[in-house]
N, C-alpha and C. Protein backbone atom coordinates (compact mmCIF):
# COMPACT_ATOMS: atom_id res chain seq x y z
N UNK A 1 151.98 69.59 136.21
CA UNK A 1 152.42 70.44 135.13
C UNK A 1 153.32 71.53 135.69
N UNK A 2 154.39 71.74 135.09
CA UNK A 2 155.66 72.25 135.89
C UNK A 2 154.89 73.80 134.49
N UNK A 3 155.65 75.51 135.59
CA UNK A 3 154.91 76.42 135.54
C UNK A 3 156.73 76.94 134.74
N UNK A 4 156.35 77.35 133.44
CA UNK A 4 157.66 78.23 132.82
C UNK A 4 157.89 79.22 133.52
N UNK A 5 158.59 79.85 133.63
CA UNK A 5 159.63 80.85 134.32
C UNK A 5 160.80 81.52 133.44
N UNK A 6 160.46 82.47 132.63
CA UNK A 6 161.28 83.09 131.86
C UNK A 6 163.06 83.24 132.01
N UNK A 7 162.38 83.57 133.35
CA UNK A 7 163.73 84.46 134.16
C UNK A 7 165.08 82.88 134.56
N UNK A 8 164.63 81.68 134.47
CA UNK A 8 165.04 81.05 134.56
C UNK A 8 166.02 80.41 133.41
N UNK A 9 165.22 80.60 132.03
CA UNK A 9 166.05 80.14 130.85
C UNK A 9 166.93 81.27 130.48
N UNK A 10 166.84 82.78 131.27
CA UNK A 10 167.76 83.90 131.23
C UNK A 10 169.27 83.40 131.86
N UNK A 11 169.12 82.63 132.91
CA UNK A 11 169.92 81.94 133.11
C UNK A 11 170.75 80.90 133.67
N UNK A 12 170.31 79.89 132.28
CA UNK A 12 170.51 78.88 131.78
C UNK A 12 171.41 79.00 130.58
N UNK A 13 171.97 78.28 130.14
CA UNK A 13 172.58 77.72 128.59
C UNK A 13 172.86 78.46 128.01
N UNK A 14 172.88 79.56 127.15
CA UNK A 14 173.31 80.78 126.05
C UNK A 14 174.20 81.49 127.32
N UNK A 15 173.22 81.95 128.33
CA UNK A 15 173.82 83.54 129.11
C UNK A 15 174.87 82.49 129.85
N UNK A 16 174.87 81.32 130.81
CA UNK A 16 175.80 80.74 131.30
C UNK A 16 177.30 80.68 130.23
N UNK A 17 177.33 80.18 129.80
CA UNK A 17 178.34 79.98 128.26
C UNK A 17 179.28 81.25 128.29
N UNK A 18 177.89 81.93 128.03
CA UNK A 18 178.59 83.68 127.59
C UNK A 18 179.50 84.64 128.74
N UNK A 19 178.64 84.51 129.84
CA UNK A 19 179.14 84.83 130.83
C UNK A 19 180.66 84.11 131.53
N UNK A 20 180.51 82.66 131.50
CA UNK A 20 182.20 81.97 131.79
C UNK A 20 183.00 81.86 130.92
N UNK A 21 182.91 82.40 129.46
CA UNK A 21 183.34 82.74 128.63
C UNK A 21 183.74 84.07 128.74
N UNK A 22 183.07 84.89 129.17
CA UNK A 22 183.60 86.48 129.42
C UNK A 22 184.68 86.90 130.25
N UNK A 23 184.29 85.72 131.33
CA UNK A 23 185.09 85.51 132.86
C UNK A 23 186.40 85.28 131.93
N UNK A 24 186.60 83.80 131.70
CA UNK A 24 187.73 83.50 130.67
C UNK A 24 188.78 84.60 130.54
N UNK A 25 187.87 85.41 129.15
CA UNK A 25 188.64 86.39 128.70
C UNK A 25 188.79 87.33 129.02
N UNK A 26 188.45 87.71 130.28
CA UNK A 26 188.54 88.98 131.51
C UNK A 26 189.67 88.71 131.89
N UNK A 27 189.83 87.68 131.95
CA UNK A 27 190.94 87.18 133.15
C UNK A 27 192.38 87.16 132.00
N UNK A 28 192.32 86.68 131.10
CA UNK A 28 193.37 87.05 130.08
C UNK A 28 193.42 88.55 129.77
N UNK A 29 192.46 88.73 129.41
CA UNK A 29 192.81 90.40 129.42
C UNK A 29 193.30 91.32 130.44
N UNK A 30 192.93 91.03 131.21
CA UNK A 30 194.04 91.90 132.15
C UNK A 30 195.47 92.13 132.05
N UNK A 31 196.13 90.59 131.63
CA UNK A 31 197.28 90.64 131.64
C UNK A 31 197.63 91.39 130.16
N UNK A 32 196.42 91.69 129.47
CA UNK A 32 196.86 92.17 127.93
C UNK A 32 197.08 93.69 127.98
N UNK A 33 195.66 93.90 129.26
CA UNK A 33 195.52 95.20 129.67
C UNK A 33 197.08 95.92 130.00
N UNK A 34 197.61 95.33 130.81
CA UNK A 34 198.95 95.42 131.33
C UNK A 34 199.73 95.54 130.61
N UNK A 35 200.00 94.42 129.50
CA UNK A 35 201.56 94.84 128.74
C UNK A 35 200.97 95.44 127.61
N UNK A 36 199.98 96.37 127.27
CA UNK A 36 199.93 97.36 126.10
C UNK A 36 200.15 98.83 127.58
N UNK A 37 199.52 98.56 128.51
CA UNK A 37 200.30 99.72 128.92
C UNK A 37 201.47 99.63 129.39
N UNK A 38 202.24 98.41 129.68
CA UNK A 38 203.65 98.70 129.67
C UNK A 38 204.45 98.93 128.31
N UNK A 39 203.61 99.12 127.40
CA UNK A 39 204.66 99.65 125.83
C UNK A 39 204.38 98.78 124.79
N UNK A 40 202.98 97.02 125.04
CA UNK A 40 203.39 96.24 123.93
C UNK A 40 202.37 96.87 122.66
N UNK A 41 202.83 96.93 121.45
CA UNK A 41 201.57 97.29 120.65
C UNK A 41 200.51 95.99 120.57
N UNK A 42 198.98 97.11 120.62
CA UNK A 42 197.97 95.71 120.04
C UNK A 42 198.13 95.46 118.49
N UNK A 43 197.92 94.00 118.17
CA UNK A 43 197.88 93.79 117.19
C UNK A 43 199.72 92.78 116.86
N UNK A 44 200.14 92.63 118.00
CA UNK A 44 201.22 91.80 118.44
C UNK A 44 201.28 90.84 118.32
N UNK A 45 200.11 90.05 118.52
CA UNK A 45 199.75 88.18 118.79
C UNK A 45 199.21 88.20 117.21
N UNK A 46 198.60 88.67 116.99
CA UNK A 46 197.84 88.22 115.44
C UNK A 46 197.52 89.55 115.14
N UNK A 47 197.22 89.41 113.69
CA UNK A 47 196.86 90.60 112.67
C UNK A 47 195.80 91.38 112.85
N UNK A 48 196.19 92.67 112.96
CA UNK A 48 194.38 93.23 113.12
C UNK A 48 193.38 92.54 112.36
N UNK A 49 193.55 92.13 110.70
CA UNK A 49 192.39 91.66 109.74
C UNK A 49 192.08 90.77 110.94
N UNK A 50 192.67 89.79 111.81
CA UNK A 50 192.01 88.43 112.66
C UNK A 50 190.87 88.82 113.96
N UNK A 51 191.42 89.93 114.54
CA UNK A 51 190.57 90.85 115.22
C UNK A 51 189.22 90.88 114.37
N UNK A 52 189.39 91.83 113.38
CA UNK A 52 188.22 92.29 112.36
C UNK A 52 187.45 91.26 111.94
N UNK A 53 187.67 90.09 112.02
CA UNK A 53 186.94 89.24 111.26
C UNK A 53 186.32 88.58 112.93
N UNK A 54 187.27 88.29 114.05
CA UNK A 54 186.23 87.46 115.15
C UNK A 54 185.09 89.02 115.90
N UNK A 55 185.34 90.15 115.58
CA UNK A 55 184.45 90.86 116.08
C UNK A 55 183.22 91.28 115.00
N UNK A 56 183.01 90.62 113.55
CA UNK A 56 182.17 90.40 113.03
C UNK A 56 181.40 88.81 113.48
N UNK A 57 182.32 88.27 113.55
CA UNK A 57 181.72 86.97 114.03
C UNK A 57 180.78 86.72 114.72
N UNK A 58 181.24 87.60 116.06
CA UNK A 58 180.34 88.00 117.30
C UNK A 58 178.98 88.67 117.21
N UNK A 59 179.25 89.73 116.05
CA UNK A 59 178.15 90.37 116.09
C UNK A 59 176.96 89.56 114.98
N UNK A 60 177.56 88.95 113.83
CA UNK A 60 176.81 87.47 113.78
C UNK A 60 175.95 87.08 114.31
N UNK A 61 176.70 85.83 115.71
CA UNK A 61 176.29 85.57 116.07
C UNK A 61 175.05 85.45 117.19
N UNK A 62 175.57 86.97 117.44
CA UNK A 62 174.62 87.75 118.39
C UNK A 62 173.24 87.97 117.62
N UNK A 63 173.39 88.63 116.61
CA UNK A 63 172.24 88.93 116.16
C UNK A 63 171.62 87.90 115.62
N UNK A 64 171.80 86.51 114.93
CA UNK A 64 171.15 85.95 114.36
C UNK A 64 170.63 84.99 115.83
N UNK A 65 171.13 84.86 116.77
CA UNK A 65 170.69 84.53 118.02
C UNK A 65 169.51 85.20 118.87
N UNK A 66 169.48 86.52 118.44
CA UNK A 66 168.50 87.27 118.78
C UNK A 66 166.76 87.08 119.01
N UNK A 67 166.67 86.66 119.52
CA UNK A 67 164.93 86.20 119.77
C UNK A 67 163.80 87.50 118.90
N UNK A 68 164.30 88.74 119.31
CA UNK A 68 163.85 89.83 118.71
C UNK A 68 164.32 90.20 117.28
N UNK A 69 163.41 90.98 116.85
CA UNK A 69 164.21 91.74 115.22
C UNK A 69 163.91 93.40 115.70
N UNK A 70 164.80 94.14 114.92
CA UNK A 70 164.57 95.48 114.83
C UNK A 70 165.56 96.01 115.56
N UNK A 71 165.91 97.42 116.06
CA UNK A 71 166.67 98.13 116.37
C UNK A 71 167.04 97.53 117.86
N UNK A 72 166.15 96.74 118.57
CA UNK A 72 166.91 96.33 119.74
C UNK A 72 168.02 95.05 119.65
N UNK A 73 167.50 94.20 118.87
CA UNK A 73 168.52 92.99 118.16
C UNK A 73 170.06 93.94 117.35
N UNK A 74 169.37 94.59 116.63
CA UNK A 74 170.80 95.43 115.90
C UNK A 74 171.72 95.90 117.47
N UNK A 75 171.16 96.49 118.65
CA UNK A 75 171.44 97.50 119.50
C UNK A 75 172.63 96.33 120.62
N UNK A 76 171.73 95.31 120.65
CA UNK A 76 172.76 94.11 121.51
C UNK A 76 173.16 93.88 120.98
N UNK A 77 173.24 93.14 119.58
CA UNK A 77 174.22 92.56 118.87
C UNK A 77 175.67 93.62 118.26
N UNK A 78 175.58 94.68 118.41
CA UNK A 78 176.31 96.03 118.79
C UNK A 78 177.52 95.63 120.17
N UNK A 79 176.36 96.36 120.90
CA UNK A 79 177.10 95.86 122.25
C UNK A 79 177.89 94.84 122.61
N UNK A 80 177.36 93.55 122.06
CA UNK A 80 177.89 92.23 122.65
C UNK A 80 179.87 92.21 121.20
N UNK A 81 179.28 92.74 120.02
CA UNK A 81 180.60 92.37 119.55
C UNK A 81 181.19 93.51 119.92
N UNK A 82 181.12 94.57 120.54
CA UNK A 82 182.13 95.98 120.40
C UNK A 82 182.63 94.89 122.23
N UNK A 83 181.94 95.26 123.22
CA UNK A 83 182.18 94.76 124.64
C UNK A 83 183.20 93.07 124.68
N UNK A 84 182.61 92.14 123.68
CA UNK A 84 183.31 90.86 123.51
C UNK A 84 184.71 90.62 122.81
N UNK A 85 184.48 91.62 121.70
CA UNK A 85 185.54 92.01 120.88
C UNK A 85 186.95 92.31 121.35
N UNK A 86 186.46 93.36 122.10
CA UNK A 86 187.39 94.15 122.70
C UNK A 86 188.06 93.53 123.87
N UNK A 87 187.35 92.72 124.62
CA UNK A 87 187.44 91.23 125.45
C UNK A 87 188.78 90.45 124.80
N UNK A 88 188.34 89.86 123.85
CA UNK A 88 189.37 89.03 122.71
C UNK A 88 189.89 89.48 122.03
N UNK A 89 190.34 91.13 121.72
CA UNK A 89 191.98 91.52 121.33
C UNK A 89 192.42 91.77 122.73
N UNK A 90 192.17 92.47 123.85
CA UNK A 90 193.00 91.95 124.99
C UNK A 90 193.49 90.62 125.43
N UNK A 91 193.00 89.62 125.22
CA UNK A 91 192.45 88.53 125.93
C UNK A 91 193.53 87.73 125.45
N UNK A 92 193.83 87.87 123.50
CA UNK A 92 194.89 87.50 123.19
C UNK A 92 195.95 88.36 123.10
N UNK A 93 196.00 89.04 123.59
CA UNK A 93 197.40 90.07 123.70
C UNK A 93 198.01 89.24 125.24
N UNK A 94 196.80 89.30 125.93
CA UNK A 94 197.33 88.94 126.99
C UNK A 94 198.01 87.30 127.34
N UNK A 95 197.14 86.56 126.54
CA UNK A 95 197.32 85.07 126.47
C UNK A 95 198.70 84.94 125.56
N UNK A 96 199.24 86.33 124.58
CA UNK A 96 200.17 85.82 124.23
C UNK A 96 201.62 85.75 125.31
N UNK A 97 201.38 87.05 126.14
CA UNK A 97 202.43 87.71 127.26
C UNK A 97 202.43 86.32 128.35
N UNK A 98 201.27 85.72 128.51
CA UNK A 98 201.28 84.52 129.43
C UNK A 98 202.09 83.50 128.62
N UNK A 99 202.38 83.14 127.59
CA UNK A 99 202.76 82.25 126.88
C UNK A 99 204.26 82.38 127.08
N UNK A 100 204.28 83.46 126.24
CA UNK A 100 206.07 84.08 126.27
C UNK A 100 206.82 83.61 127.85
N UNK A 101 205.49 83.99 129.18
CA UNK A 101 206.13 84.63 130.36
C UNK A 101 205.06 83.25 131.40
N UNK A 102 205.03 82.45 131.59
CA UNK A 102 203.97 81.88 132.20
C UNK A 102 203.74 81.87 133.80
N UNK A 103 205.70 82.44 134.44
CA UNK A 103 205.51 82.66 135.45
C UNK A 103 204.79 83.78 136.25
N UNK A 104 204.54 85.10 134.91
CA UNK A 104 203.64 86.31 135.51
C UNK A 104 202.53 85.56 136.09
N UNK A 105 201.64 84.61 136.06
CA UNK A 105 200.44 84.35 136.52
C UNK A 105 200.69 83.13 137.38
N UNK A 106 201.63 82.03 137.45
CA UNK A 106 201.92 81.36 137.99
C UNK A 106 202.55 81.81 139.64
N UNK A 107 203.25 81.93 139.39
CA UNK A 107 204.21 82.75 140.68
C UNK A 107 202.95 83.35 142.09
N UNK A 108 202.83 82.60 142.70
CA UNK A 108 201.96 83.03 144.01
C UNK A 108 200.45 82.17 143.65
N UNK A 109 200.29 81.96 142.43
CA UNK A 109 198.64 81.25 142.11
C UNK A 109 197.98 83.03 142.05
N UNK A 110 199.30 83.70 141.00
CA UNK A 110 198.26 84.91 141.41
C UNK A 110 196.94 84.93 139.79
N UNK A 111 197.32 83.88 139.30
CA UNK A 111 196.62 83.54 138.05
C UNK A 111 195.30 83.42 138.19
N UNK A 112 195.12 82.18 139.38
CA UNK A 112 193.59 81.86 140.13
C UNK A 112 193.02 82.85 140.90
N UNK A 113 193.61 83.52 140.92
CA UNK A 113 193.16 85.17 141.70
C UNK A 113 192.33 85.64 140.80
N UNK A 114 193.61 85.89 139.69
CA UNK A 114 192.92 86.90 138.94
C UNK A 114 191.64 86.40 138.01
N UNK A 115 191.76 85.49 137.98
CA UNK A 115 190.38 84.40 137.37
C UNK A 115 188.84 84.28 137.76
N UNK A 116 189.76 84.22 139.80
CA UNK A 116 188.20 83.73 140.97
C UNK A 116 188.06 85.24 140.49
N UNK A 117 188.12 86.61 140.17
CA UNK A 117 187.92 87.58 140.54
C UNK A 117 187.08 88.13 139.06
N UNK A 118 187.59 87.34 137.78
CA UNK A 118 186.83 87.97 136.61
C UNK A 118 185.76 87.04 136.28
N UNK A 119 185.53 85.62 136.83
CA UNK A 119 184.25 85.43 136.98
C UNK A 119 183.43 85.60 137.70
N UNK A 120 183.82 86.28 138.98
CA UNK A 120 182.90 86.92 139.66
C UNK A 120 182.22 88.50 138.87
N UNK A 121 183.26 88.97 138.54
CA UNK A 121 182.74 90.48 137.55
C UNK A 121 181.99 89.81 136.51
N UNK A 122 182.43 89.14 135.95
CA UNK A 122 181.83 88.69 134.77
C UNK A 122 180.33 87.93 135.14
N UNK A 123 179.76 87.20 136.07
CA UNK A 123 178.86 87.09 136.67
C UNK A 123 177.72 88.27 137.25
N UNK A 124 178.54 89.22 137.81
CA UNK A 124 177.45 90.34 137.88
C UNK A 124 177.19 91.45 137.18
N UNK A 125 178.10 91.07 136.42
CA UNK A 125 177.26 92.27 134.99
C UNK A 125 176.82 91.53 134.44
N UNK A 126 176.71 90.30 133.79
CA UNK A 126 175.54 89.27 133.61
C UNK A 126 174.06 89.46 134.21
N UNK A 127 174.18 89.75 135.58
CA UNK A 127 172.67 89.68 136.39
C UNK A 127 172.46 91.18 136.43
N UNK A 128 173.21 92.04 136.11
CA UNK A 128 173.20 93.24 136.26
C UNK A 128 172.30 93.69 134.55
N UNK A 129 172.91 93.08 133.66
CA UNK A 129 172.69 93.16 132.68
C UNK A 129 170.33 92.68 132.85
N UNK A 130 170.74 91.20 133.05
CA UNK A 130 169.18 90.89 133.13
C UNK A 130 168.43 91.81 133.97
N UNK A 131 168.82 92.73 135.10
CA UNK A 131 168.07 93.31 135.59
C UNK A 131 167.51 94.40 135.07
N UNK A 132 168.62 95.01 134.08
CA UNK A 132 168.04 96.07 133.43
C UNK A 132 167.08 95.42 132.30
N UNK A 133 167.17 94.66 131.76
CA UNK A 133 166.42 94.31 130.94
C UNK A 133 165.04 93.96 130.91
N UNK A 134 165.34 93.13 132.39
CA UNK A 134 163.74 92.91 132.87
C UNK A 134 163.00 94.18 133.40
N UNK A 135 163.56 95.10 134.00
CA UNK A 135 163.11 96.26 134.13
C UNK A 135 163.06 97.09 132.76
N UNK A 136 163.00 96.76 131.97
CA UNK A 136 162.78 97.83 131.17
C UNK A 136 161.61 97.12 130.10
């Protein structure tokens, strides 16, 4: 009889997903990060309403995913669409500047750089994340 291990389905399947999904759009966002501070406005690639509607989405999905009810489910499902959200209006600001420009990320493989480097961030605030949680 094999012995459950909580900490194990922490990560597994939902947090894996979420996390190389974050990586993903870390890694696009940067470059979004970049051309709103070189002068591009957000809201360039698509309409704010499109924003507004995938950062309800998120928080959706977050919460009805929620194992818990009450102010801590409301409190992540908060977090995850304001932090994810904000992920994916960079993410496509930036994916649009890659589109327009494909050699900014191409040119040196500085693309896979910037990628190996936001799933690594994106990986330890993941475990960073479970640690606080399990500690608390």
């Amino acid at each position: 009889m094999a012995v459950h291990d909580d900490r194990v389905d922490a990560a597994s399947g939902y947090g894996v997903v979420v996390t190389i999904a974050g990586g993903i759009l870390l890694a696009f966002s940067y470059y979004g990060v970049g051309a709103i501070a070189a002068g591009r406005q957000p809201g360039a690639a698509l309409p704010v309403p499109v924003y507004v509607l995938a950062v309800a989405l998120l928080f959706v999905i977050e919460l009805l995913n929620s194992r818990l009810l009450g102010l801590y489910a409301l409190g992540r499902a908060t977090a995850f669409a304001v932090s994810y959200g904000l992920l994916f209006v960079f993410a496509v600001e930036g994916a649009a500047v890659l589109w327009a420009d494909p050699e900014i990320a191409l040119d040196g493989y500085v693309g896979l750089t910037v990628l190996a480097g936001a799933l690594v961030t994106a990986a330890l605030l993941y475990v960073g994340y479970l640690t606080v949680v399990e500690a608390a």
